[in-house]
PDB file of N, CA and C in Angstrom:
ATOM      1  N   UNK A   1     -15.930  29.080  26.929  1.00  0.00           N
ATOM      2  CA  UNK A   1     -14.989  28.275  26.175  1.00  0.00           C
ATOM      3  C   UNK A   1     -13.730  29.100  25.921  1.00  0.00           C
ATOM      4  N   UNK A   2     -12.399  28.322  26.418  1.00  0.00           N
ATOM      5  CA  UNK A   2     -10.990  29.125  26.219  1.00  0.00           C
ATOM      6  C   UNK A   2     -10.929  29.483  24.429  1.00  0.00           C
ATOM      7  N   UNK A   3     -10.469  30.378  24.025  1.00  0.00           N
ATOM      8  CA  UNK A   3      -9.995  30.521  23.051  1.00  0.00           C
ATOM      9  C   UNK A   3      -8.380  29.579  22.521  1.00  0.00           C
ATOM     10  N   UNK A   4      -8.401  29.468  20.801  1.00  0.00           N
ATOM     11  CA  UNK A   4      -7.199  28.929  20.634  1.00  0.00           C
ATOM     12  C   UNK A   4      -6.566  29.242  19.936  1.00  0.00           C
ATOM     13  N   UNK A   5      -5.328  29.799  20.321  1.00  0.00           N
ATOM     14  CA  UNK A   5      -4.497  30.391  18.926  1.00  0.00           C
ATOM     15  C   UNK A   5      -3.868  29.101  18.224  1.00  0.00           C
ATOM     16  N   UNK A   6      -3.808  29.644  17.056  1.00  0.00           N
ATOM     17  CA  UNK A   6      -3.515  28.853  15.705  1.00  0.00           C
ATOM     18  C   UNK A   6      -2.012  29.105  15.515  1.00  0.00           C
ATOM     19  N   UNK A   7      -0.899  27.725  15.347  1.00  0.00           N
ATOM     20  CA  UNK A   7       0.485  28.475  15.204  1.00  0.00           C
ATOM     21  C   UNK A   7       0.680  28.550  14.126  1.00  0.00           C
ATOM     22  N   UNK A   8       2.055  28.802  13.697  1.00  0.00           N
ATOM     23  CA  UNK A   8       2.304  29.336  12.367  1.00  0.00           C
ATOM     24  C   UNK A   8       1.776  28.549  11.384  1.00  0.00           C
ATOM     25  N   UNK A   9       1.995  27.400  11.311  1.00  0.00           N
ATOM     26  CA  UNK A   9       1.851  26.170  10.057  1.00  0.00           C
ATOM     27  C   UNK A   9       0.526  26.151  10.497  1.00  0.00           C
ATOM     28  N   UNK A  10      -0.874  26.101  11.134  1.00  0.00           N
ATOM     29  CA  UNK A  10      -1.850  26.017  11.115  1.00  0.00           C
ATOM     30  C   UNK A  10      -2.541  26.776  10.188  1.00  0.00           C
ATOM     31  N   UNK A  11      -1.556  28.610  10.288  1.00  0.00           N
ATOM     32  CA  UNK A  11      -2.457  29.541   9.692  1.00  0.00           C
ATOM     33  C   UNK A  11      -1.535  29.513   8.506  1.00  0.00           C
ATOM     34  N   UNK A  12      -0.761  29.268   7.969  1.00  0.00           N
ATOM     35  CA  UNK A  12      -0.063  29.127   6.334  1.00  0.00           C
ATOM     36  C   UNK A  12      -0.707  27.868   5.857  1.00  0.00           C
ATOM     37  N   UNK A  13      -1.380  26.837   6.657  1.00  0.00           N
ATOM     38  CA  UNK A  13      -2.153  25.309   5.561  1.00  0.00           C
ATOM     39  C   UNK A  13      -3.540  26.181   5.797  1.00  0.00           C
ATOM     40  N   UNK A  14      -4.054  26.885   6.767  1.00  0.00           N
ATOM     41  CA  UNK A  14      -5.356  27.956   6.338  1.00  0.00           C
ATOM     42  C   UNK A  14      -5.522  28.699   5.131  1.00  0.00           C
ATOM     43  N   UNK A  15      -4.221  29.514   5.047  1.00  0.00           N
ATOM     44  CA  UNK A  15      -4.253  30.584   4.060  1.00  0.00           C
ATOM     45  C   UNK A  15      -4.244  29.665   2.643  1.00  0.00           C
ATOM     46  N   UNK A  16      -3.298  28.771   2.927  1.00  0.00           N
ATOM     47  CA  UNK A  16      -3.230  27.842   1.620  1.00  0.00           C
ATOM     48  C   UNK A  16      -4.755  27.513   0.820  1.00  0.00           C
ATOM     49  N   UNK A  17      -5.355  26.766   1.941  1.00  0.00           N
ATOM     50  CA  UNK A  17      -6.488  26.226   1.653  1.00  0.00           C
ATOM     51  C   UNK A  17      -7.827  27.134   1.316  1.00  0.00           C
ATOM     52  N   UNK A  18      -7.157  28.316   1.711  1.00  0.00           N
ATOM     53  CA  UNK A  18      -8.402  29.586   1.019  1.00  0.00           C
ATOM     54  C   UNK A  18      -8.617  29.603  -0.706  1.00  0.00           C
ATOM     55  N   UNK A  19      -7.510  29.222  -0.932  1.00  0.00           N
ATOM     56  CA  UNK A  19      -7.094  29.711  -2.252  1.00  0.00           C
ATOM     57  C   UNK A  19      -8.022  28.219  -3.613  1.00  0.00           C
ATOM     58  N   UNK A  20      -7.665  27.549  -2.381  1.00  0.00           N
ATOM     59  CA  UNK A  20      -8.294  26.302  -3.957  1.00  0.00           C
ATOM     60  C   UNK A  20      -8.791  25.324  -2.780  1.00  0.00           C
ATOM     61  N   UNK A  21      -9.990  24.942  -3.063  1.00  0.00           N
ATOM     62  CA  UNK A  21     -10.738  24.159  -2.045  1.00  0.00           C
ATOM     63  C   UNK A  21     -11.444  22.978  -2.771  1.00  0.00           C
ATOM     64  N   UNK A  22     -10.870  22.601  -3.990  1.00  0.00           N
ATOM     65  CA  UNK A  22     -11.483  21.498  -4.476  1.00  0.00           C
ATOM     66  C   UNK A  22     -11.101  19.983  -3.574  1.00  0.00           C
ATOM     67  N   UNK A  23     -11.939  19.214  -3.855  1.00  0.00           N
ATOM     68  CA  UNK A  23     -11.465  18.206  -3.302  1.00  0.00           C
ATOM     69  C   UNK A  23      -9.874  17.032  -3.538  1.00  0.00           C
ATOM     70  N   UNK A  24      -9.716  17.319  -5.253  1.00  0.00           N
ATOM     71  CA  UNK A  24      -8.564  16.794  -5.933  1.00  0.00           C
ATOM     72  C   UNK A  24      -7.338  17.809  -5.049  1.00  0.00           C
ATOM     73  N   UNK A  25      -7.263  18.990  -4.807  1.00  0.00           N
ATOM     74  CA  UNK A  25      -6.554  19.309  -4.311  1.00  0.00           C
ATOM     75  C   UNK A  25      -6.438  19.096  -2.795  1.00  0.00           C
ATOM     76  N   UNK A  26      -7.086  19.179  -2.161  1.00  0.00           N
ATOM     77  CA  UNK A  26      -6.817  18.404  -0.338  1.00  0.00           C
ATOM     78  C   UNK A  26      -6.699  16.985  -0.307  1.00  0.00           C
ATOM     79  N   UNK A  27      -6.824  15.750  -1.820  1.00  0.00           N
ATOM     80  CA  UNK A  27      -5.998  14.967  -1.834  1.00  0.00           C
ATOM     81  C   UNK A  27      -4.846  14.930  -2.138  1.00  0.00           C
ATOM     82  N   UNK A  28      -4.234  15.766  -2.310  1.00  0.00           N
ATOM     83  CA  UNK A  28      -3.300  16.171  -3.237  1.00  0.00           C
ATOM     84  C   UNK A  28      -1.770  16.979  -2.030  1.00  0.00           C
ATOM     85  N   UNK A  29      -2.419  17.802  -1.182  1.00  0.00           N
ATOM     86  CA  UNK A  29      -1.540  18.438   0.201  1.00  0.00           C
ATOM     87  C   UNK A  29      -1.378  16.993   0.950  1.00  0.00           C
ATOM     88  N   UNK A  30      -2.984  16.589   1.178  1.00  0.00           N
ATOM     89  CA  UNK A  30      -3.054  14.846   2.120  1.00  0.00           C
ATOM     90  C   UNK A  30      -1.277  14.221   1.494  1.00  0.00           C
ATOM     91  N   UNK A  31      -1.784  14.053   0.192  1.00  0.00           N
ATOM     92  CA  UNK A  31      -0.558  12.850  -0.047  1.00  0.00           C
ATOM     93  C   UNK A  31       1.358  13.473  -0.038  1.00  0.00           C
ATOM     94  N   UNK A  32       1.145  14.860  -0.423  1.00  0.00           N
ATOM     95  CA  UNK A  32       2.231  15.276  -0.261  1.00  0.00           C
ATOM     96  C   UNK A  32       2.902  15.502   1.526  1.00  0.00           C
ATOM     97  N   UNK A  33       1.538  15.577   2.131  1.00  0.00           N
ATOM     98  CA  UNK A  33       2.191  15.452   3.858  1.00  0.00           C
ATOM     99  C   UNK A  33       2.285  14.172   3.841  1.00  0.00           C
ATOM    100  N   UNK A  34       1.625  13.517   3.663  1.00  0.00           N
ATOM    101  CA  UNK A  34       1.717  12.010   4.079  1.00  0.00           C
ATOM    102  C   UNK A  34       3.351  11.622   3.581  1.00  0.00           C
ATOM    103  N   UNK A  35       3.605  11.639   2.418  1.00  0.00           N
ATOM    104  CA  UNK A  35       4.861  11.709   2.119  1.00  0.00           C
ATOM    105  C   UNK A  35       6.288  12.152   3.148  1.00  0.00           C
ATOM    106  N   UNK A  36       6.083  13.278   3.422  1.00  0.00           N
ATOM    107  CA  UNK A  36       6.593  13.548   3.934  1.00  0.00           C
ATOM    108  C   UNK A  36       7.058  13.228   5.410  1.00  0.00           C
ATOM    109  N   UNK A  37       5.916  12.822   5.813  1.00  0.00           N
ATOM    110  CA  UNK A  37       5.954  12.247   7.349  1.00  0.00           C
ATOM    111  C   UNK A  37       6.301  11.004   7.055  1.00  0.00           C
ATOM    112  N   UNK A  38       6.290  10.357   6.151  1.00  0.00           N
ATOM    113  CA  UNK A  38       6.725   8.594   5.972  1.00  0.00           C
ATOM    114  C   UNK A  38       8.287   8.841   5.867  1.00  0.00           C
ATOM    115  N   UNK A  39       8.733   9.998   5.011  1.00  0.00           N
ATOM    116  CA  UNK A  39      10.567  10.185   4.712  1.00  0.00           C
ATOM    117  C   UNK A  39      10.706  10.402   6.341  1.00  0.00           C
ATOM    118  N   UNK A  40      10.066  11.347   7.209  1.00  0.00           N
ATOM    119  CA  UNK A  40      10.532  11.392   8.223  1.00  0.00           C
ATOM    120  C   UNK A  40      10.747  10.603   9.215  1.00  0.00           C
ATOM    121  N   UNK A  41       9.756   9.443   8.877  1.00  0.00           N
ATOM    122  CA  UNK A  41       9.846   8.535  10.217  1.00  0.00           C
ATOM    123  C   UNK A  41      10.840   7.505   9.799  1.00  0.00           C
ATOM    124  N   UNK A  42      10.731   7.532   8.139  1.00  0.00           N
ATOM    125  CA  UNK A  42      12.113   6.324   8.173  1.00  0.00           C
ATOM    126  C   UNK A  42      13.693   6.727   8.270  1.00  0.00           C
ATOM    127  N   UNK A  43      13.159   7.806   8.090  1.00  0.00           N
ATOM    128  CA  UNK A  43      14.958   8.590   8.101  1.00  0.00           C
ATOM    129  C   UNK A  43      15.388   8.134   9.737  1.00  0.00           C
ATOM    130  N   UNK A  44      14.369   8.729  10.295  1.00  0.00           N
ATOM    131  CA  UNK A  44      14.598   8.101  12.176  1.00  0.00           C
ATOM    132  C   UNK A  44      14.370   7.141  12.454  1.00  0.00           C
ATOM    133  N   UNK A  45      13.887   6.022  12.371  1.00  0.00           N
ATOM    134  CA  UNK A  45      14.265   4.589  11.941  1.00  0.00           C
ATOM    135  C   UNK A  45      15.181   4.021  11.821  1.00  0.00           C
ATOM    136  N   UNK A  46      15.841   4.929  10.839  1.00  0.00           N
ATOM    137  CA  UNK A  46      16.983   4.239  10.475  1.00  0.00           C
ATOM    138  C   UNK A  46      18.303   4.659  11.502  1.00  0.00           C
ATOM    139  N   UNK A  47      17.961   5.797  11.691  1.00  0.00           N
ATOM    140  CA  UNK A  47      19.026   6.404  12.512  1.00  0.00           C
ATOM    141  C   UNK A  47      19.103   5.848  13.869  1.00  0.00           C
ATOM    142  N   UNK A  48      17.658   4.758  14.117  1.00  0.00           N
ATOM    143  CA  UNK A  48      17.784   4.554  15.588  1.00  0.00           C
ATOM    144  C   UNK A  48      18.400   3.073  15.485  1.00  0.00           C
ATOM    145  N   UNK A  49      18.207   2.500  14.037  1.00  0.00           N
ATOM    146  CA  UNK A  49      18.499   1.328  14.108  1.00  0.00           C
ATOM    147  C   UNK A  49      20.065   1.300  14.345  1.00  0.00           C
ATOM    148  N   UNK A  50      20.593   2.068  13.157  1.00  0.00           N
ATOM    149  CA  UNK A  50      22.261   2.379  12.905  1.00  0.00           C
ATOM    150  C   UNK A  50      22.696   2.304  14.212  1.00  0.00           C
ATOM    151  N   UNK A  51      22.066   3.339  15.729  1.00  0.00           N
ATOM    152  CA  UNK A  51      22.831   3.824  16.782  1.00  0.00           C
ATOM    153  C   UNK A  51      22.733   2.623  17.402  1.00  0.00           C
ATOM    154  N   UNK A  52      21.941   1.426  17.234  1.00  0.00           N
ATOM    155  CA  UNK A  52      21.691  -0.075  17.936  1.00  0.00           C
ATOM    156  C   UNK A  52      20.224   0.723  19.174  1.00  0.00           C
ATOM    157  N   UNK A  53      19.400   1.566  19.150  1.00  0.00           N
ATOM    158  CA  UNK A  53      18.142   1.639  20.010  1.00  0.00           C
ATOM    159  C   UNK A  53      17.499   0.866  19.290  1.00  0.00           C
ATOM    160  N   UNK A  54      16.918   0.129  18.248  1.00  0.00           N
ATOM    161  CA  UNK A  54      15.936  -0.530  17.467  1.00  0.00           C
ATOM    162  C   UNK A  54      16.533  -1.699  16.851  1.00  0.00           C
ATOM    163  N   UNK A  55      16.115  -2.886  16.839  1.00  0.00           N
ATOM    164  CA  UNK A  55      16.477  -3.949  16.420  1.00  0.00           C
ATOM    165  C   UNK A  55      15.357  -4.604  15.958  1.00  0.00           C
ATOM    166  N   UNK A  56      15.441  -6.673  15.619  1.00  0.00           N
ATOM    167  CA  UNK A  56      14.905  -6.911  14.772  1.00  0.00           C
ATOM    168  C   UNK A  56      13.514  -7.302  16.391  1.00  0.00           C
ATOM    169  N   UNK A  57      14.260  -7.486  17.446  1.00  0.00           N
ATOM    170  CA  UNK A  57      13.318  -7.961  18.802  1.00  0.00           C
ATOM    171  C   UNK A  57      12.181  -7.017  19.021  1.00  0.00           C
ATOM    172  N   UNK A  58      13.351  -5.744  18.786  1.00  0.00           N
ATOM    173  CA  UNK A  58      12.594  -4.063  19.352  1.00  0.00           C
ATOM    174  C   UNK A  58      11.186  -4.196  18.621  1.00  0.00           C
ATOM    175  N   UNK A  59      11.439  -4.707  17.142  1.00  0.00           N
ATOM    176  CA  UNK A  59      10.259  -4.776  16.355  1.00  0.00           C
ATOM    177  C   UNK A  59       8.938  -5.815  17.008  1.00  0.00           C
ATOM    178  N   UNK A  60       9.845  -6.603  17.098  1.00  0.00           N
ATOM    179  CA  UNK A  60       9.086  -8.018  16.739  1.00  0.00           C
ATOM    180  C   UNK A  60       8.199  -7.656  18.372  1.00  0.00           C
ATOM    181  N   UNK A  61       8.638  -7.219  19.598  1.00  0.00           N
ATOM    182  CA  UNK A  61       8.170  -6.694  20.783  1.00  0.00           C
ATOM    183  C   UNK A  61       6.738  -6.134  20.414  1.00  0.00           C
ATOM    184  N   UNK A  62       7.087  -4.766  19.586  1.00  0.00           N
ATOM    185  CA  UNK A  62       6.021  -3.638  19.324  1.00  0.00           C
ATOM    186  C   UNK A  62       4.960  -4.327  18.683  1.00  0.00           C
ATOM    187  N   UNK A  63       5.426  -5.042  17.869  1.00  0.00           N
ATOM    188  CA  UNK A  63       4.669  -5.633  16.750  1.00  0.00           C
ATOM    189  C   UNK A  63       3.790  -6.362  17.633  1.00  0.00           C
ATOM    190  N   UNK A  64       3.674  -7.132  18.881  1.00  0.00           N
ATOM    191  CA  UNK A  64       2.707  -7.821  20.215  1.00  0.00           C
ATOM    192  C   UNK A  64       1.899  -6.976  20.405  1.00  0.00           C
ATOM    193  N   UNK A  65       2.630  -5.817  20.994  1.00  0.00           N
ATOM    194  CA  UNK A  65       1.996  -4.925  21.772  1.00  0.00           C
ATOM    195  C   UNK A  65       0.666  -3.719  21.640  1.00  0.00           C
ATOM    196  N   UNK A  66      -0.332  -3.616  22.046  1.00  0.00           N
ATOM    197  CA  UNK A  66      -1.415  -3.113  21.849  1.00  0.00           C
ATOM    198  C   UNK A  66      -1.431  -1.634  22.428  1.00  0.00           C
ATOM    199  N   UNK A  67      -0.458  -0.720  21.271  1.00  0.00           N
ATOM    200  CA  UNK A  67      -0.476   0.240  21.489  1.00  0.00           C
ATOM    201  C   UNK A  67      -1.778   1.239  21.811  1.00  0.00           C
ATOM    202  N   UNK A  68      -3.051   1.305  21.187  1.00  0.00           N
ATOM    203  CA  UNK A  68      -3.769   2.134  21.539  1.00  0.00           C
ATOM    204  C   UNK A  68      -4.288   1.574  23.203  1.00  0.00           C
ATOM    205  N   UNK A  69      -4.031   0.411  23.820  1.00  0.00           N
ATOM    206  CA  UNK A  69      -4.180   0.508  25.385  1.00  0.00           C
ATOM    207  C   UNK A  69      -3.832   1.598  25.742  1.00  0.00           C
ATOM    208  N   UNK A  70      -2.323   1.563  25.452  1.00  0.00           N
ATOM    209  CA  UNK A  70      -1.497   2.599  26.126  1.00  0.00           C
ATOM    210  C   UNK A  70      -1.621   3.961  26.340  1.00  0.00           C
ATOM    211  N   UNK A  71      -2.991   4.330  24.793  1.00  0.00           N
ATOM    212  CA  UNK A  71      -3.365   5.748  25.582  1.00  0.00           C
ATOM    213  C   UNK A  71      -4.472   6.399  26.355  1.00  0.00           C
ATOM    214  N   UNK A  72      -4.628   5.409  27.095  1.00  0.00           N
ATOM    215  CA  UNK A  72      -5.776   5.488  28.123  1.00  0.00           C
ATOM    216  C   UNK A  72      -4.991   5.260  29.135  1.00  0.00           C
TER     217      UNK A  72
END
């Protein structure tokens, strides 16, 4: 079995998680990433809508479409 190195942010949410391993707290990182990835995707969202790549069709398209096909 290949070995796998761990990159930076793998081994700083490691080291993190050494420190306090209750469960209230890994809901607690959960919701603060989650957060974070929601500001991120709407910030680009928006930015794709503004440039005219995303519209109300672009949506209404995706919104049909059966994305997990697509990853097979």
């Amino acid at each position: 079995m290949e070995a796998t190195t761990l990159n930076p942010t793998q081994m700083h949410l490691l080291k993190l998680f050494s420190f306090n391993n209750s469960e209230e707290f890994a809901s607690e990182v959960q919701m603060v990433l989650t957060r974070y990835f929601m500001k991120q995707l709407d910030e680009e969202a928006d930015r794709l809508w503004d440039a005219g790549i995303l519209n109300q069709a672009t949506l209404d398209a995706i919104r049909k479409t059966d994305l997990h096909a697509q990853l097979n």
